[in-house]
Protein backbone atom coordinates (compact mmCIF):
# COMPACT_ATOMS: atom_id res chain seq x y z
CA UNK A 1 44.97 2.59 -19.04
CA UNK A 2 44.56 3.66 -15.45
CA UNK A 3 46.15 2.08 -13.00
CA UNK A 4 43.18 1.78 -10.25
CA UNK A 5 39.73 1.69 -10.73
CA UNK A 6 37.71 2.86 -8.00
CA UNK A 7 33.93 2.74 -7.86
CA UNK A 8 31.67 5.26 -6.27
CA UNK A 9 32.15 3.80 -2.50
CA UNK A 10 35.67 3.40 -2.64
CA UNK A 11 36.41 6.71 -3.85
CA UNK A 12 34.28 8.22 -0.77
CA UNK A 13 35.41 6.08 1.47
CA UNK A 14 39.35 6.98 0.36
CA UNK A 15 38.19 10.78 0.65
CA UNK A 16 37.74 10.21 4.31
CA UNK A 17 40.95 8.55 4.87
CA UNK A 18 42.66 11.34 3.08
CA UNK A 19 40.95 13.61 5.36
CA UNK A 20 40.41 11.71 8.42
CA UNK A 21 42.36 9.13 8.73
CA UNK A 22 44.02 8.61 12.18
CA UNK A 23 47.75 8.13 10.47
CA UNK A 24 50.02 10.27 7.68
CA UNK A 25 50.77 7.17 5.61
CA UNK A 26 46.79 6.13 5.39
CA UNK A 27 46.00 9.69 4.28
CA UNK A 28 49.25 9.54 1.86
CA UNK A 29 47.65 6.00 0.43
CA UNK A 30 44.39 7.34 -0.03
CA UNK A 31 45.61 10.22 -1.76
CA UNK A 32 47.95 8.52 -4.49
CA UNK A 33 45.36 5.80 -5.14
CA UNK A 34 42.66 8.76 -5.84
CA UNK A 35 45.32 10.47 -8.19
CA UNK A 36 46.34 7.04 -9.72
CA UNK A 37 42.45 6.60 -10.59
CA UNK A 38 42.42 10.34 -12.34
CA UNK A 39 45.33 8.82 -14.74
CA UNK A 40 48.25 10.80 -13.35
CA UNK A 41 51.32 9.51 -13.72
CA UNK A 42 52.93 7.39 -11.54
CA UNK A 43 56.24 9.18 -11.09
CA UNK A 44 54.33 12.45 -10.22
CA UNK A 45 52.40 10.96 -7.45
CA UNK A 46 55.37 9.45 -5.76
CA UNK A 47 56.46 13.42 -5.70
CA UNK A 48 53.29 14.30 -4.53
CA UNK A 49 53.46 12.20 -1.96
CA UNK A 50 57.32 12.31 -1.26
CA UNK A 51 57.59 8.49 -1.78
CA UNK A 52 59.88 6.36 -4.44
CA UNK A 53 57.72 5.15 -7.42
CA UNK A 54 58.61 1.99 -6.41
CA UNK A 55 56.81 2.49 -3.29
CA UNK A 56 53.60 3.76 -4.62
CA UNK A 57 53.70 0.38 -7.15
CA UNK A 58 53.86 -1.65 -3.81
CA UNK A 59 50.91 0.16 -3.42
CA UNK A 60 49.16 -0.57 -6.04
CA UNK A 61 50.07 -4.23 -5.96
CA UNK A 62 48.59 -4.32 -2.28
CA UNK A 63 44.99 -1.90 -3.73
CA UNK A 64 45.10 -5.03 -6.41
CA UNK A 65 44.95 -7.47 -3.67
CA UNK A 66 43.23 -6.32 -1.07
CA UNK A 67 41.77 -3.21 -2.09
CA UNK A 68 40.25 -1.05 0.91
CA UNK A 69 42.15 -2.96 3.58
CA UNK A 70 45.32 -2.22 1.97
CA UNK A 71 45.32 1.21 3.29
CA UNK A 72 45.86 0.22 6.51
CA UNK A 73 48.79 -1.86 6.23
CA UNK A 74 52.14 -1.04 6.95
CA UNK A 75 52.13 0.92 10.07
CA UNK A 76 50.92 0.31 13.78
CA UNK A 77 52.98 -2.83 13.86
CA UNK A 78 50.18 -4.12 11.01
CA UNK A 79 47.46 -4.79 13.51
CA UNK A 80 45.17 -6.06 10.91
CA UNK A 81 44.95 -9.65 12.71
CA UNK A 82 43.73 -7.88 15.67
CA UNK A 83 40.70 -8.90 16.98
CA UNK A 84 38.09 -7.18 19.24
CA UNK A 85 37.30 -9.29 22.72
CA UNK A 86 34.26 -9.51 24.05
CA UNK A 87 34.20 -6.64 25.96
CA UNK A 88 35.27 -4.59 23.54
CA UNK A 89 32.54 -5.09 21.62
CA UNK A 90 30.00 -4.25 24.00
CA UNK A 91 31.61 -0.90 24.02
CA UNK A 92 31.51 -0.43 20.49
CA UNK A 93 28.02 -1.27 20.81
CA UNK A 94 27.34 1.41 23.09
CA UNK A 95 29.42 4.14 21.38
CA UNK A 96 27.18 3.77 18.04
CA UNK A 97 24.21 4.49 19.76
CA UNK A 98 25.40 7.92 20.09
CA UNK A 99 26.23 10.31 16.85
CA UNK A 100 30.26 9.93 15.89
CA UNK A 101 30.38 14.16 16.81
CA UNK A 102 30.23 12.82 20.67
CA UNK A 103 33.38 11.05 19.87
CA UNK A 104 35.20 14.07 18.29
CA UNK A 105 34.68 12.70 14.31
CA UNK A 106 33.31 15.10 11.95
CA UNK A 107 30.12 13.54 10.84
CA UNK A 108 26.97 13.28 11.66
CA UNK A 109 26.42 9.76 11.00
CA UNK A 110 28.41 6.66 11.63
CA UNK A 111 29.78 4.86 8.37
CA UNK A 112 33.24 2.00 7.97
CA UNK A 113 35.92 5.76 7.94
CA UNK A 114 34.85 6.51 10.88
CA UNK A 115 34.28 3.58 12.93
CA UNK A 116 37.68 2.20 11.48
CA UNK A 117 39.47 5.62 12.31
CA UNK A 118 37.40 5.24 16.11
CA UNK A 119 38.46 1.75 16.60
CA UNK A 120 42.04 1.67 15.88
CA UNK A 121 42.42 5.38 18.21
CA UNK A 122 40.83 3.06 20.98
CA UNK A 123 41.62 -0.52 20.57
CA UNK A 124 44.80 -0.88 17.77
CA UNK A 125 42.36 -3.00 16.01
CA UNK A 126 42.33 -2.58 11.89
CA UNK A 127 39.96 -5.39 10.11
CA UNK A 128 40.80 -6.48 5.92
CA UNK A 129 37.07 -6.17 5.33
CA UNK A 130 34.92 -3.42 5.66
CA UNK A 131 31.82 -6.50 6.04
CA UNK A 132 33.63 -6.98 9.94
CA UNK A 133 32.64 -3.21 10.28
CA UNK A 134 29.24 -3.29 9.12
CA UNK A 135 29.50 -6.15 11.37
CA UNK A 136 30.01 -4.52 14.38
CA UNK A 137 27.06 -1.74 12.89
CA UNK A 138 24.39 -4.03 12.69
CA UNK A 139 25.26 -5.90 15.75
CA UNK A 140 24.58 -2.27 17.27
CA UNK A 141 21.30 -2.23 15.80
CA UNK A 142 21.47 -0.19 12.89
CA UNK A 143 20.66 -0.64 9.01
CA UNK A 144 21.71 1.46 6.04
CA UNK A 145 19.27 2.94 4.25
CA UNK A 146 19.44 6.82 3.34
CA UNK A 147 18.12 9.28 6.25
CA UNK A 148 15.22 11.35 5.91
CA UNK A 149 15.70 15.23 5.24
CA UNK A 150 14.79 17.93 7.85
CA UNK A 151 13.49 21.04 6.61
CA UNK A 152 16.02 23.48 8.74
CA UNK A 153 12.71 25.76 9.04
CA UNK A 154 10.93 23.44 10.81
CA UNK A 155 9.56 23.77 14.42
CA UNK A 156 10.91 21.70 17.45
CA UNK A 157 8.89 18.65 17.90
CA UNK A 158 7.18 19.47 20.92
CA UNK A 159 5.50 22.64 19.15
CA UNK A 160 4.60 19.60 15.89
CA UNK A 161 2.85 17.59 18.64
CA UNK A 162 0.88 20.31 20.17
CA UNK A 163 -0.56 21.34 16.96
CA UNK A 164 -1.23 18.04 15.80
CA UNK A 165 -3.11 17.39 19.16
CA UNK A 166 -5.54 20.72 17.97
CA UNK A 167 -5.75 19.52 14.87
CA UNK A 168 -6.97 15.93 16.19
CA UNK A 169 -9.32 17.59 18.79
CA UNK A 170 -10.86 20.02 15.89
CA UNK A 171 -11.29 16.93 13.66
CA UNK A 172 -12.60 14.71 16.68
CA UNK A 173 -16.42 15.88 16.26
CA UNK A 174 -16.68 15.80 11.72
CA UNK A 175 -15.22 12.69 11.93
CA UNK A 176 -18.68 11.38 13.91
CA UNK A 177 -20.38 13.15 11.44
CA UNK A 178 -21.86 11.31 8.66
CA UNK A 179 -22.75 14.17 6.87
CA UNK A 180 -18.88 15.55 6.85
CA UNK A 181 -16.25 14.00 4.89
CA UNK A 182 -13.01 14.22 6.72
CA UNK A 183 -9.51 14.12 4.19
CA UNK A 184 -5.67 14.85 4.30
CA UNK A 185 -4.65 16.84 0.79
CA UNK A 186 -1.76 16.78 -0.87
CA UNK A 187 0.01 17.58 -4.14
CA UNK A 188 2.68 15.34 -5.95
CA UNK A 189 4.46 15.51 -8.84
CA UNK A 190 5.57 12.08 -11.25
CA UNK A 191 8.10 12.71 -13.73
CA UNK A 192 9.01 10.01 -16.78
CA UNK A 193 11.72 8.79 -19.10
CA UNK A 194 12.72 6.41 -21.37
CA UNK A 195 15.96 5.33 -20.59
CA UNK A 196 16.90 2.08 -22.34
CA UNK A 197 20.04 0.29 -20.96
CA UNK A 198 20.78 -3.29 -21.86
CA UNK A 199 18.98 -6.39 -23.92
CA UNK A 200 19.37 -9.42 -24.74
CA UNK A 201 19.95 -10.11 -28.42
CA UNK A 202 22.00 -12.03 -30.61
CA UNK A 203 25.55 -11.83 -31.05
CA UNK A 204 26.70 -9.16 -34.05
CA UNK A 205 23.26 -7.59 -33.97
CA UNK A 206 22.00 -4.50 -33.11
CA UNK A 207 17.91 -4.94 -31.56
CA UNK A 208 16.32 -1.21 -31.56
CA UNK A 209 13.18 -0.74 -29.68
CA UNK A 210 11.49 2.67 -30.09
CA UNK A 211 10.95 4.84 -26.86
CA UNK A 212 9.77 8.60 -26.08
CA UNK A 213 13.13 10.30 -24.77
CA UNK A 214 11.19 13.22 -24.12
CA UNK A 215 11.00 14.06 -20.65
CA UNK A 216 7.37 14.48 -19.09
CA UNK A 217 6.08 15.32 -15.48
CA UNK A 218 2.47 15.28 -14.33
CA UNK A 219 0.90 16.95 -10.92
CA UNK A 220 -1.73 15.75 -8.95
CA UNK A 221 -3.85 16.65 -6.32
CA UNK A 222 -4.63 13.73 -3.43
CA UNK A 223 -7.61 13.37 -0.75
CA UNK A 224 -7.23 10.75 1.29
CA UNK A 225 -10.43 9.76 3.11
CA UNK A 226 -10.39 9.14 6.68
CA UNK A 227 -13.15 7.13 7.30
CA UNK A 228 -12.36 4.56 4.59
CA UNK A 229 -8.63 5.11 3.38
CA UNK A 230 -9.83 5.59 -0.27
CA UNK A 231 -8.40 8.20 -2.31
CA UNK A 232 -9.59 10.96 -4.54
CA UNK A 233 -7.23 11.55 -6.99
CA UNK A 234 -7.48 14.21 -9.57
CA UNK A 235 -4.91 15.91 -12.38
CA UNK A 236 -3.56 19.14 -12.12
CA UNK A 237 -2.58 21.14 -15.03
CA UNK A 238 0.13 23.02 -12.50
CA UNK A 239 0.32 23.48 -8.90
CA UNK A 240 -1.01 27.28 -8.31
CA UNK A 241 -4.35 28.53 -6.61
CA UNK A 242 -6.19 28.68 -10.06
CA UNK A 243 -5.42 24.53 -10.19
CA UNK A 244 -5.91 23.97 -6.88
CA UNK A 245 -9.70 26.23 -6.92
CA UNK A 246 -10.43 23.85 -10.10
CA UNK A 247 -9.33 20.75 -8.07
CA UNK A 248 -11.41 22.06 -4.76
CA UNK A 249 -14.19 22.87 -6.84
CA UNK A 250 -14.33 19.40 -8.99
CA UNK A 251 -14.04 17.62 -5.27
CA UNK A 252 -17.10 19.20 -3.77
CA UNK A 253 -19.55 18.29 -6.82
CA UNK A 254 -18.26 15.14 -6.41
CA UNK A 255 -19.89 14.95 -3.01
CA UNK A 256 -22.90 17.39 -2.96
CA UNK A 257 -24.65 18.16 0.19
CA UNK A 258 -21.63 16.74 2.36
CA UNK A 259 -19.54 19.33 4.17
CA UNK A 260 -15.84 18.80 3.56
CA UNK A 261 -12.82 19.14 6.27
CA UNK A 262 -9.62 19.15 4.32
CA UNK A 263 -6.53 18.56 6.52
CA UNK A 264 -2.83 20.07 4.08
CA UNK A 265 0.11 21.64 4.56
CA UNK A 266 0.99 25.68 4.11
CA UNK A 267 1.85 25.78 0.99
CA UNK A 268 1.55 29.25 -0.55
CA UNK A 269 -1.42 28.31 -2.72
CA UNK A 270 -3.18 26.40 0.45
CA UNK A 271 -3.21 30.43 1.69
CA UNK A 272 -3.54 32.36 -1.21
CA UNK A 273 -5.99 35.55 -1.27
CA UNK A 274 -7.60 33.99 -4.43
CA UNK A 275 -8.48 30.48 -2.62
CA UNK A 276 -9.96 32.51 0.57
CA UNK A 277 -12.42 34.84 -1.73
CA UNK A 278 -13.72 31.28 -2.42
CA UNK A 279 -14.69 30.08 0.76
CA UNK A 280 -17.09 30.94 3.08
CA UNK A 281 -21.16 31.38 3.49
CA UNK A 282 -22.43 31.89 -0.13
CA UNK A 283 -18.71 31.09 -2.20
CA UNK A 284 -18.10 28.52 -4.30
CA UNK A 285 -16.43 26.49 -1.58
CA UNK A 286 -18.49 26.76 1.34
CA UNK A 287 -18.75 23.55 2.26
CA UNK A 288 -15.07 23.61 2.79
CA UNK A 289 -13.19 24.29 6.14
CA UNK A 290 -9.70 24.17 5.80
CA UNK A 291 -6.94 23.07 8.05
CA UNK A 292 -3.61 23.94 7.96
CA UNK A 293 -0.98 20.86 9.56
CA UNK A 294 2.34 22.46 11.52
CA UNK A 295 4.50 24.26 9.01
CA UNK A 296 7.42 22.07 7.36
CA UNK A 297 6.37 18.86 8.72
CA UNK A 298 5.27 16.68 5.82
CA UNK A 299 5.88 13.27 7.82
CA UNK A 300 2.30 13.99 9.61
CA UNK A 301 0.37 14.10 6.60
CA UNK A 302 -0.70 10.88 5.84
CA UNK A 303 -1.08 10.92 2.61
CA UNK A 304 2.65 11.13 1.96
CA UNK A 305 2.84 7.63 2.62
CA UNK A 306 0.44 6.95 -0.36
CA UNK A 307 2.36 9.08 -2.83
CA UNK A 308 4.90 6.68 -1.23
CA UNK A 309 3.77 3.49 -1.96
CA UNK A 310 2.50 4.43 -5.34
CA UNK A 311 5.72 5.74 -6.59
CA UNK A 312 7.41 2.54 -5.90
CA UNK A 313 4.72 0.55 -7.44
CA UNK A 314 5.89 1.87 -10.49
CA UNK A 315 9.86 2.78 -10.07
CA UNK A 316 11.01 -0.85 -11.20
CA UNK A 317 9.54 -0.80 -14.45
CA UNK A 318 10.49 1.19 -17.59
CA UNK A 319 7.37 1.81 -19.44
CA UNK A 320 7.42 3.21 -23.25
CA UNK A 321 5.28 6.38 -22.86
CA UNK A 322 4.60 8.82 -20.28
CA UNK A 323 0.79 7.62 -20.23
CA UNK A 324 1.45 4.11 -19.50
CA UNK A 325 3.74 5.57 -16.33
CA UNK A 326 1.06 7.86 -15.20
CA UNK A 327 -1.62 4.87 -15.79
CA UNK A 328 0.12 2.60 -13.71
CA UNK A 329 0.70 5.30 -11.24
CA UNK A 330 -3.20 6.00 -10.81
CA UNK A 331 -4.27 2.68 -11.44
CA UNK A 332 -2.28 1.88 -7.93
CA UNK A 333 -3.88 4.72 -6.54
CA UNK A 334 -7.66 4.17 -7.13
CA UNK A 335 -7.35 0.54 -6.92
CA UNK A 336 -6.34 0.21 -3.44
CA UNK A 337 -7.13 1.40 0.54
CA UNK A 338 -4.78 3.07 2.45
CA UNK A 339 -4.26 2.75 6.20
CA UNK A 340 -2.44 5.82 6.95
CA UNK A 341 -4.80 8.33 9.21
CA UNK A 342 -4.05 11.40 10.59
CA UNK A 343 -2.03 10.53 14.26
C-alpha cells in the first residue's frame, strides 16, 4: 500500500513546487511525496533526495496532517502564522490584475503555486490552506472556470471588429427586408455513450441495466434566424460540400420565394468549388448570398452560443441510446428562441 495518495490537484499543484517553488527543501518535499505516491520505496527516496528515511517519514506524518500546507513548513523561520495587513492586501489585489509573467513566474495564468511562491518572495507570508489563497483570488475579482482557447491563426482584434462592422453594414438593408431571411450557419457535432457508474441496490446483489456501449456521433447543420431567434436545424450525414449543398438546398424549399443571407465561418466546405457552381442567377441556390465572418473567430457567430446551451441541456443526463441523446438534443433546439444576434 502506498504511502500517499494524491488526487489530481495535489499532484499538479506538487509539480509546481518541485519546479517552482521559491525554496530547495519545498521542491525536495514535493518531489519525495510525488515518488512516495508512485510506490517507491521509502529508503530510495530519502537517497533521492539526500535526506534520512526518518526524515522523509516526518514527512509523511506532516502530508497526513496537513497535506498541501505541509510543504511549506520547516524553513523561513515557519512563517505559516503570518498574516497579510491591510495594505498588503491591496497590493496583492493589484498584482493579480496583471498576468503572473509581469512578475517573473512562468505561467500565464495565476493559480495557489504561484501566488504562494509570489507572496512568500514579497511578504514571508505562507498560509495552511490553499482556501486563504483563493481567498485573496476572488477578493481580486477573479473566478475559476477554464479559459477559452485562441486559435493562434487568428487575426488581431481590431482587424475582427472591422470586418464584423462590414458584415453588419452589408446585413443592415436584408434585415428591413421582409422578403429576405437573414441567418448565422453553423455546423456541430454531438457524440454519445453509455457509461454506467454507480446504483443503488441491495447489499450482496449485483442490479444490471442494459446500455448501448457503442460509441455514436451525429452532425448537424444550424440557421439561426435573426429576426425571430428560431432555429432551423437539420441532420447531416457528414460535414463536406455534398452535405452541406443537400442541407442549403433542403433550407431554401423550406422558404420558397424568400431570398436567403447566410452569415458562417470559412470553413473549407463554406468555399468549396462545388458549393460556388451552385450559386448564382439560374443555380440551384440562387436565392443564396453568402457571407463569410473573420477567419478563426467563432465567438462572433451567434449561433455558437445555441450549440452551447443545447449541449448542456443534455450533458447531466445519461440516456440509454444514442437517439434518446440526439432527441433531447433537438428537442431543446426547436423548442426554444434564442437571443443571440449577430453584434
Amino acid at each position: 500500500m502506498t504511502l500517499i495518495e494524491l488526487d489530481g490537484t495535489e499532484w499538479s499543484i506538487l509539480m509546481k513546487y518541485k519546479e517552482q517553488a521559491p525554496y530547495k527543501l519545498m521542491r525536495l518535499k514535493a518531489e519525495a511525496l510525488m515518488l512516495l505516491h508512485e510506490n517507491v520505496d521509502i529508503g530510495t527516496v530519502a537517497r533521492f533526495v539526500d535526506r534520512r528515511p526518518s526524515t522523509v517519514r516526518a514527512w509523511v506524518r506532516d502530508w497526513q496532517k496537513m497535506r498541501l500546507a505541509s510543504v511549506h513548513t520547516g524553513h523561513a523561520e515557519n512563517l505559516n502564522a503570518s498574516k497579510l495587513t491591510a495594505d498588503q492586501r491591496a497590493q496583492v489585489a493589484q498584482i493579480l490584475a496583471s498576468p503572473p509573467s509581469e512578475q517573473g513566474l512562468p505561467a500565464q495564468f495565476w493559480d495557489v503555486p504561484n501566488l504562494a511562491s509570489w507572496l512568500h518572495n514579497h511578504f514571508e507570508v505562507v498560509y495552511e490552506s490553499d482556501s486563504s489563497y483563493h481567498f485573496l483570488l476572488h477578493m481580486a475579482g477573479m473566478t475559476f472556470h477554464k479559459p477559452e482557447a485562441v486559435d493562434k491563426r487568428r487575426g488581431d482584434e481590431a482587424t475582427i471588429a472591422k470586418r464584423m462592422a462590414e458584415i453588419h453594414q452589408e446585413i443592415a438593408p436584408h434585415l428591413a427586408d421582409p422578403d429576405t431571411i437573414v441567418v448565422a450557419a453553423d455546423e456541430v457535432r454531438i457524440e454519445h455513450e453509455a457509461i454506467l457508474r454507480r446504483a443503488w441496490q441491495m447489499a450482496g446483489t449485483t442490479t444490471r441495466i442494459e446500455v448501448d456501449r457503442q460509441r455514436q456521433a451525429q452532425s448537424y447543420i444550424g440557421f439561426l434566424h435573426q429576426d425571430d431567434g428560431k432555429v432551423d436545424l437539420r441532420r447531416l450525414d457528414w460535414q463536406n460540400s455534398d452535405t452541406i449543398i443537400e442541407a442549403l438546398t433542403a433550407f431554401t424549399a423550406a422558404h420558397p420565394k424568400k431570398k436567403i443571407v447566410i452569415v458562417w465561418d470559412n470553413a473549407a466546405w463554406h468555399r468549396s468549388k462545388a458549393l460556388r457552381a451552385h450559386l448564382g442567377p439560374g443555380n440551384l441556390l440562387e436565392r443564396i448570398h453568402l457571407i463569410h465572418m473573420p477567419p478563426y473567430a467563432p465567438d462572433h457567430n451567434p449561433i455558437e452560443h445555441v450549440w452551447g446551451e443545447a449541449k448542456t441541456s443534455i450533458s447531466n443526463i445519461q440516456r440509454a441510446t444514442f437517439d434518446q441523446t440526439r432527441t433531447a438534443f433537438e428537442g431543446f433546439i426547436r423548442g426554444n428562441k434564442f437571443p443571440y444576434r449577430l453584434e
